[in-house]
C-alpha atoms as a PDB file:
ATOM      1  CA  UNK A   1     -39.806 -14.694  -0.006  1.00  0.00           C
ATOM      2  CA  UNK A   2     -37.850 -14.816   3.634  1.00  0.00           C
ATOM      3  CA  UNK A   3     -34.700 -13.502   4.343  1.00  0.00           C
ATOM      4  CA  UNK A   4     -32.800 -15.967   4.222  1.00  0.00           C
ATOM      5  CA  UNK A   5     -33.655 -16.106   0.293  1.00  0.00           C
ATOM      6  CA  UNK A   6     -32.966 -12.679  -0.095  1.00  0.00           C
ATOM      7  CA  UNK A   7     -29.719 -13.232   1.463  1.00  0.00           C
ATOM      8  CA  UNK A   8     -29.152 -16.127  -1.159  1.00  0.00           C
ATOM      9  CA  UNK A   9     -30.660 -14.061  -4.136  1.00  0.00           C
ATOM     10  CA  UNK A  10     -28.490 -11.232  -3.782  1.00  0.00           C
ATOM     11  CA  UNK A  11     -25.044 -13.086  -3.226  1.00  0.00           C
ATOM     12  CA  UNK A  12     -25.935 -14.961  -6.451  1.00  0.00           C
ATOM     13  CA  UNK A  13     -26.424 -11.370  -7.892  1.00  0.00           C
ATOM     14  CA  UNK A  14     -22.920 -10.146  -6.770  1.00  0.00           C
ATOM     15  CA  UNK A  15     -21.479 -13.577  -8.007  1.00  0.00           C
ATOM     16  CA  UNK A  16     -22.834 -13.348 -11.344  1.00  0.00           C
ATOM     17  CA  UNK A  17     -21.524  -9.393 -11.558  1.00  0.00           C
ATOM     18  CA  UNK A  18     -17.955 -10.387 -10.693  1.00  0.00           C
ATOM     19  CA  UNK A  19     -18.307 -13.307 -12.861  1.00  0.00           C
ATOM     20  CA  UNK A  20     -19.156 -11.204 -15.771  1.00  0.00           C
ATOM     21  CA  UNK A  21     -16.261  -9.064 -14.864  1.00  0.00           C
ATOM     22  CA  UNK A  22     -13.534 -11.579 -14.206  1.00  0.00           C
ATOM     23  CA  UNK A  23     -15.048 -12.890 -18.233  1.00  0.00           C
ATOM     24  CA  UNK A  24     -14.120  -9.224 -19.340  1.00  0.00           C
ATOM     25  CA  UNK A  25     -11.103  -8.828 -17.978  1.00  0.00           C
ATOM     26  CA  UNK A  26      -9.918 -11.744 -19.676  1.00  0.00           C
ATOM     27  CA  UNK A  27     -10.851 -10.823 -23.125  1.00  0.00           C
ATOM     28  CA  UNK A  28      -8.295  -7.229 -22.626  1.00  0.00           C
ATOM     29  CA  UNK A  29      -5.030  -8.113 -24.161  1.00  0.00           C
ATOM     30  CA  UNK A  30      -2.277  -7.681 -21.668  1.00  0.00           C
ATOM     31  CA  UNK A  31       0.678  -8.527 -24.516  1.00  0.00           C
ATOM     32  CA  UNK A  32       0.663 -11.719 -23.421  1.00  0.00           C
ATOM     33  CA  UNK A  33      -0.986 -14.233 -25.290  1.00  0.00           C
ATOM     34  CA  UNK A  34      -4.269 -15.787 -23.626  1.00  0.00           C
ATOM     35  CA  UNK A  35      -6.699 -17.768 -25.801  1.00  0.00           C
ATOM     36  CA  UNK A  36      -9.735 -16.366 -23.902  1.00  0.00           C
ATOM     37  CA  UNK A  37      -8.769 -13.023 -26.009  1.00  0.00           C
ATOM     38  CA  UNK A  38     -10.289 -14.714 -28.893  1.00  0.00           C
ATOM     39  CA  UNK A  39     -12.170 -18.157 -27.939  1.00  0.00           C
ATOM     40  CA  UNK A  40     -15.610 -16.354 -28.064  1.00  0.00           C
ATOM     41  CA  UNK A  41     -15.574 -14.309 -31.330  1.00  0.00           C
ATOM     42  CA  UNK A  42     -18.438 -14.735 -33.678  1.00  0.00           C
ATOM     43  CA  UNK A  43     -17.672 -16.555 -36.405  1.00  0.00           C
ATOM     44  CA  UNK A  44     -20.474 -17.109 -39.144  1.00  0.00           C
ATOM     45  CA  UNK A  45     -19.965 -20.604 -40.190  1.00  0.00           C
ATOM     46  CA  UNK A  46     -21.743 -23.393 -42.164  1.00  0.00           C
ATOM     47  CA  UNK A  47     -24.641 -20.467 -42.179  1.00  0.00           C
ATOM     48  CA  UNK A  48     -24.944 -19.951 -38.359  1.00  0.00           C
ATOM     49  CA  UNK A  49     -22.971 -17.470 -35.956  1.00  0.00           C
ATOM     50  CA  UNK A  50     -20.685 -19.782 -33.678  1.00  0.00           C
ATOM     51  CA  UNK A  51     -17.902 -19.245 -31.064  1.00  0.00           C
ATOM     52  CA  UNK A  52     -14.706 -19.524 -31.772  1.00  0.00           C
ATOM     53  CA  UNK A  53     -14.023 -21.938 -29.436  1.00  0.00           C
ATOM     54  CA  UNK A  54     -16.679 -24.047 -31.128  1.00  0.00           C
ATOM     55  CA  UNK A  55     -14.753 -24.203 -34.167  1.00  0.00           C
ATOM     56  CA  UNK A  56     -11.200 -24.636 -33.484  1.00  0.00           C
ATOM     57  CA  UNK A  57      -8.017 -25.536 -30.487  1.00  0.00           C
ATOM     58  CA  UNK A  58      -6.592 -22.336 -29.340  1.00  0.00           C
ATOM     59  CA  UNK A  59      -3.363 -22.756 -27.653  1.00  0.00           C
ATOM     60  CA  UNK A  60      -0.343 -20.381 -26.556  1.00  0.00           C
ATOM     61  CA  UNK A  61       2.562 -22.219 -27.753  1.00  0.00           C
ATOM     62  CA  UNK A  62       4.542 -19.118 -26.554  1.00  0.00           C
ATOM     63  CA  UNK A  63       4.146 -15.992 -24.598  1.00  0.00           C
ATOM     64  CA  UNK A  64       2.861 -13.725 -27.354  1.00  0.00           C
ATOM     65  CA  UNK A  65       1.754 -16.109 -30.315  1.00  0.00           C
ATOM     66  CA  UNK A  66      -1.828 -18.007 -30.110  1.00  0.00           C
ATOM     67  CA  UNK A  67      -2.122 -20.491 -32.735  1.00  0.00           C
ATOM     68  CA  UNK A  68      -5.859 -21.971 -34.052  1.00  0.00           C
ATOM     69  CA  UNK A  69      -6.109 -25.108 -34.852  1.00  0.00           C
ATOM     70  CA  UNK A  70      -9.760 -25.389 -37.065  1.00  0.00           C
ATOM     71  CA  UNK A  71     -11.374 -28.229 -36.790  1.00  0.00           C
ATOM     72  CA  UNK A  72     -12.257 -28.017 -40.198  1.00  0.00           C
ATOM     73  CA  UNK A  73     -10.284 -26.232 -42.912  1.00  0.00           C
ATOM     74  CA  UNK A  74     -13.258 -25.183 -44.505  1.00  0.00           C
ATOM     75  CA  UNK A  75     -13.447 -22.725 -41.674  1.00  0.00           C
ATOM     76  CA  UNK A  76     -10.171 -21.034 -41.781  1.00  0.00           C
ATOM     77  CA  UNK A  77     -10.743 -17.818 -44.126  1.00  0.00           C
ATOM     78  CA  UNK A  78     -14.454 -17.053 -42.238  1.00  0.00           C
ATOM     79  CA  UNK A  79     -12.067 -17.549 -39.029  1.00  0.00           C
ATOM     80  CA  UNK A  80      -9.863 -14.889 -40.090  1.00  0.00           C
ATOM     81  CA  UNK A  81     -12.114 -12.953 -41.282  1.00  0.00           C
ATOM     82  CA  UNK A  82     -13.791 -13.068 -37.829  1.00  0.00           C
ATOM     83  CA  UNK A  83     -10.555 -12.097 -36.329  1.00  0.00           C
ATOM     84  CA  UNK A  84     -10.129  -8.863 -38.353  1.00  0.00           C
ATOM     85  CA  UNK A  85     -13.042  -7.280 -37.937  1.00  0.00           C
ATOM     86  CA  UNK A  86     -12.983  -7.879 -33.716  1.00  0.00           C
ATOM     87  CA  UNK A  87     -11.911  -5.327 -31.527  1.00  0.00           C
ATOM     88  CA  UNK A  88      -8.646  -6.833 -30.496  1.00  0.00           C
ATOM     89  CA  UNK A  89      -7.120  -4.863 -33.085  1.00  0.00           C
ATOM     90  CA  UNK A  90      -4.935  -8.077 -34.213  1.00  0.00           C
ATOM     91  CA  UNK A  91      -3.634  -9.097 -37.534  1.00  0.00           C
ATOM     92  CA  UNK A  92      -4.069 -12.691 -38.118  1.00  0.00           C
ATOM     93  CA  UNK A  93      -1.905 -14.807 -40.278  1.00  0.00           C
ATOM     94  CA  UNK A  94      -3.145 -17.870 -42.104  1.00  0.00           C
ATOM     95  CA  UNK A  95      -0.512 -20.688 -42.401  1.00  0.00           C
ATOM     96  CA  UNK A  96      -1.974 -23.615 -44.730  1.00  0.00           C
ATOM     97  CA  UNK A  97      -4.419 -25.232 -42.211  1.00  0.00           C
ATOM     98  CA  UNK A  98      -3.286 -23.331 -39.350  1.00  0.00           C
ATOM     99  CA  UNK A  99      -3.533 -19.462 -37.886  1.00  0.00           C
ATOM    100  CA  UNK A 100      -1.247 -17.599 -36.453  1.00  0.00           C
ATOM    101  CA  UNK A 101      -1.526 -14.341 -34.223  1.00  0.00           C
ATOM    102  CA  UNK A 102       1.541 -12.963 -33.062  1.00  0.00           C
ATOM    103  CA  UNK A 103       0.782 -10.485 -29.784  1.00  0.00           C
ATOM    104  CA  UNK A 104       2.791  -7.512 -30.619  1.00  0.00           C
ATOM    105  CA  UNK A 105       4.391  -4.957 -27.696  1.00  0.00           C
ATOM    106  CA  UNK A 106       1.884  -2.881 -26.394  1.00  0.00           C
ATOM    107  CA  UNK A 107       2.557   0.608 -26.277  1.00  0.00           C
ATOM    108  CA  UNK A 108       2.288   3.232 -23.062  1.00  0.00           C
ATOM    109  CA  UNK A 109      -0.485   5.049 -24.349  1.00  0.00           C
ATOM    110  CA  UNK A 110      -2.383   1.971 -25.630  1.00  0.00           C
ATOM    111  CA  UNK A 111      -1.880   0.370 -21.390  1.00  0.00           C
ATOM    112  CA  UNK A 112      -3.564   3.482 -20.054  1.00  0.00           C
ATOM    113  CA  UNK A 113      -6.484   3.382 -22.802  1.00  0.00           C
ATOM    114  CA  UNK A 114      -6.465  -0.576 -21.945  1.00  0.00           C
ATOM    115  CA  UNK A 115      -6.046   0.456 -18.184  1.00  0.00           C
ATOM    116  CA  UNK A 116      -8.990   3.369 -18.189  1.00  0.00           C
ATOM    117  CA  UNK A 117     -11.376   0.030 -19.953  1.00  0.00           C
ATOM    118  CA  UNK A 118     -10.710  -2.321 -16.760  1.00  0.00           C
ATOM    119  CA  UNK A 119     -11.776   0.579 -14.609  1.00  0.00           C
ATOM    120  CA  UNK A 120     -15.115   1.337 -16.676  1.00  0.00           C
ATOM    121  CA  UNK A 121     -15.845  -2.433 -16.417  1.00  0.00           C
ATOM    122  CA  UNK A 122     -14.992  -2.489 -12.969  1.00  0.00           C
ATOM    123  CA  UNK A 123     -17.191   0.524 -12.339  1.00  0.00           C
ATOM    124  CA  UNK A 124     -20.191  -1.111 -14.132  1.00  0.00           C
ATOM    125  CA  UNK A 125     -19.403  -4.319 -11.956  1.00  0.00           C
ATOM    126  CA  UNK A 126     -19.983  -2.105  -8.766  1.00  0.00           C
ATOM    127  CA  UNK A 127     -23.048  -0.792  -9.888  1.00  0.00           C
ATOM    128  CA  UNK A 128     -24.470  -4.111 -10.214  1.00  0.00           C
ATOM    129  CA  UNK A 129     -23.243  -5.237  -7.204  1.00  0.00           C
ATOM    130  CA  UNK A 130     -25.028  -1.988  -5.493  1.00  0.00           C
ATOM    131  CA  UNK A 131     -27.799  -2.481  -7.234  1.00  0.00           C
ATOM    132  CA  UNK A 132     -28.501  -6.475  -5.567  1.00  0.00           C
ATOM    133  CA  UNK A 133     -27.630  -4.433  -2.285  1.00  0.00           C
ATOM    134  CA  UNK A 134     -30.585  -2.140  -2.940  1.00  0.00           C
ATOM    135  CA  UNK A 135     -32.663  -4.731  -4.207  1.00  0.00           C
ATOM    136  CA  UNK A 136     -31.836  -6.703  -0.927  1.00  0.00           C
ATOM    137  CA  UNK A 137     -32.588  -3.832   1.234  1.00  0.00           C
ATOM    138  CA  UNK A 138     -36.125  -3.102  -0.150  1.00  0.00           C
ATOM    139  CA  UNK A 139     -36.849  -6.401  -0.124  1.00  0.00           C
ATOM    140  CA  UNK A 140     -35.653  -7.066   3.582  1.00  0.00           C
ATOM    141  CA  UNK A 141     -37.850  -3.742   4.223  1.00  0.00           C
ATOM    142  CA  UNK A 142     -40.884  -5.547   2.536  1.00  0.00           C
ATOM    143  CA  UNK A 143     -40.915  -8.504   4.679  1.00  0.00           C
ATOM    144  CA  UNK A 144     -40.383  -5.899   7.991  1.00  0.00           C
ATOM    145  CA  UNK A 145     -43.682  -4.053   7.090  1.00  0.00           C
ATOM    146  CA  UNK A 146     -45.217  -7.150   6.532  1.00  0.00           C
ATOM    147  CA  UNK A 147     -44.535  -8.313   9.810  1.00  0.00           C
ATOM    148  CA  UNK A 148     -42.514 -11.121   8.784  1.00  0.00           C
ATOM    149  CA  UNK A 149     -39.228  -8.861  10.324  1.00  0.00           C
ATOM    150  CA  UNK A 150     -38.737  -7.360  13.212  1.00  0.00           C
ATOM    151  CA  UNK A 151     -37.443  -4.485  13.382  1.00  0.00           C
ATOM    152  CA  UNK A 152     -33.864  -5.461  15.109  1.00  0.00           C
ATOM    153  CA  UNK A 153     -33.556  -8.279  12.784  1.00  0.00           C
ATOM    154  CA  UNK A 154     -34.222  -5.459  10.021  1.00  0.00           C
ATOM    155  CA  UNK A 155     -31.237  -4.001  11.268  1.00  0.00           C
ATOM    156  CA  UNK A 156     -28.771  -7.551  11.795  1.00  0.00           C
ATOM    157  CA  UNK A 157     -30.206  -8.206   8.066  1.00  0.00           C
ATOM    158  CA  UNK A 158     -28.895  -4.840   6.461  1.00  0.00           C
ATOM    159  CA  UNK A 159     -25.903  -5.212   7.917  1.00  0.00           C
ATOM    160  CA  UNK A 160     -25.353  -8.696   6.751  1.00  0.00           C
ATOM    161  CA  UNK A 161     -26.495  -7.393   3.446  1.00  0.00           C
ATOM    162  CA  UNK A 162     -23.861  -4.183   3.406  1.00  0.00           C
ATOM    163  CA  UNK A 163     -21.053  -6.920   4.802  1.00  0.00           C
ATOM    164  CA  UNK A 164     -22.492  -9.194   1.752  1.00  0.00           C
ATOM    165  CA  UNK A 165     -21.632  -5.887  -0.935  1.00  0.00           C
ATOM    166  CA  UNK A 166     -18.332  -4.708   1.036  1.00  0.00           C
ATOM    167  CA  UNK A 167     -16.868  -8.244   0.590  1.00  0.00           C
ATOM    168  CA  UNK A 168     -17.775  -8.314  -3.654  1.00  0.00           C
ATOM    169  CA  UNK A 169     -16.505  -4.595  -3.862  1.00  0.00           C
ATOM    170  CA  UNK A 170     -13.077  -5.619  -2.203  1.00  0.00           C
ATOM    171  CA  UNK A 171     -13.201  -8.629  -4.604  1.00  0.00           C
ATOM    172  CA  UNK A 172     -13.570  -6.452  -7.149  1.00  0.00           C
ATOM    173  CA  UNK A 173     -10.691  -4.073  -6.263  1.00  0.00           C
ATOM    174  CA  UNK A 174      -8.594  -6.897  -5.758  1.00  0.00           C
ATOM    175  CA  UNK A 175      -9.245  -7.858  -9.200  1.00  0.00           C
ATOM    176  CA  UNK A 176      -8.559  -4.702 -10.687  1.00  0.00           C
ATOM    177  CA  UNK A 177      -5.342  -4.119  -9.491  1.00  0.00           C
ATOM    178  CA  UNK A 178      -4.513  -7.456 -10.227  1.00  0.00           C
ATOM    179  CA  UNK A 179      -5.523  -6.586 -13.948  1.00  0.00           C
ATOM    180  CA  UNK A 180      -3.945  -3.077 -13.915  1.00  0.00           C
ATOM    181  CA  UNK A 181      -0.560  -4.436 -12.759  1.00  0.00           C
ATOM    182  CA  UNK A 182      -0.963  -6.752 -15.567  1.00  0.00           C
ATOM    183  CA  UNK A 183      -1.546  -4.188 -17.987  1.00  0.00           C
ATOM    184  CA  UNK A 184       1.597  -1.939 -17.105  1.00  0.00           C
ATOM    185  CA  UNK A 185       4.294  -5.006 -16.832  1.00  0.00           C
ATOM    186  CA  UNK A 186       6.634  -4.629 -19.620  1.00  0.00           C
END
C-alpha cells in the first residue's frame, strides 16, 4: 500500500462515518413528518424480513402526517404491526387500504432526550472518523520504516491526514447543529 492509497482509504472511511450519521439523523423525528423516519423498518412479510420501503409509497402529504401506500393490501396489518413495535414511539392508523401516521407536537423534555441522541450519534461518528485518522497514521508510519517514506514526507502526510479528519469533524458539527436547531423549532 502507498500513500496515496492510504490517503484514499481513510477519506472513504470518514465518508462512510458521516454517511452513516447523516442516515441516523434522519430516522430522529423532528415533528415534522419525513418518510425516512419509517422507510427502513422491518417488516416480516410473505415469510421474509423486508424494508418498508420495499413494501409500500411513503409520502408527506402534509407537514406532520405520512401516509403508506402498500403495494399490496395483504401487507397492511404486518405493516402496522411493524410500526408499533419501532422505536418511533408512533401510533399508526389503518384507513381501508391506506395508513395513516399523524406526527404529534413534540414536547420540551422529549427535544432534549431527542437532542442528547444526535449528540451520542455524533460522538460515535467522531470516533470513527479518529479512528481512520489513526489507522492512516500507523499506516503512513509503516511505509516510513519501510523506507518507502521519508521522513519529511512522513510529516506533509500526517498533516494532510489531520487536515483530512479536521475537515469530517467540522462536517460533522455542522451537521449537528443543523439537526439540533431542527429539533428545538417549534
Amino acid at each position: 500500500m502507498n500513500l496515496e492509497e492510504t490517503l484514499f482509504a481513510a477519506e472513504e472511511g470518514m465518508e462512510k462515518s458521516l454517511g452513516y450519521m447523516s442516515h441516523e439523523f434522519a430516522t430522529i423525528r423532528t415533528g415534522k413528518a419525513s418518510p425516512a423516519l419509517v422507510e427502513n423498518l422491518d417488516v416480516d412479510a410473505y415469510g421474509t424480513l423486508m424494508k418498508l420501503k420495499q413494501l409500500a409509497l411513503i409520502t408527506a402529504p402534509e407537514p406532520r402526517l405520512l401516509l403508506i401506500q402498500p403495494f399490496d393490501a395483504a401487507t397492511v396489518r404486518n405493516i402496522e404491526r411493524a410500526i408499533n413495535e419501532s422505536r418511533i414511539g408512533i401510533t399508526p392508523a389503518v384507513d381501508g387500504k391506506l395508513i395513516r401516521i399523524p406526527i404529534p407536537e413534540l414536547s420540551e423534555e422529549r427535544r432534549k432526550e431527542l437532542t442528547r441522541t444526535v449528540k451520542q450519534i455524533a460522538e460515535e461518528s467522531r470516533v470513527r472518523i479518529r479512528g481512520c485518522r489513526r489507522e492512516a497514521m500507523e499506516t503512513a508510519k509503516k511505509l516510513e520504516k519501510e523506507g518507502k517514506l521519508t521522513e519529511d514526507d512522513l510529516h506533509s502526510a500526517e498533516d494532510e491526514i489531520q487536515k483530512l479528519t479536521n475537515r469530517f469533524i467540522e462536517q460533522v458539527e455542522k451537521q449537528v447543529g443543523t439537526k439540533e436547531t431542527e429539533l428545538m423549532k417549534i
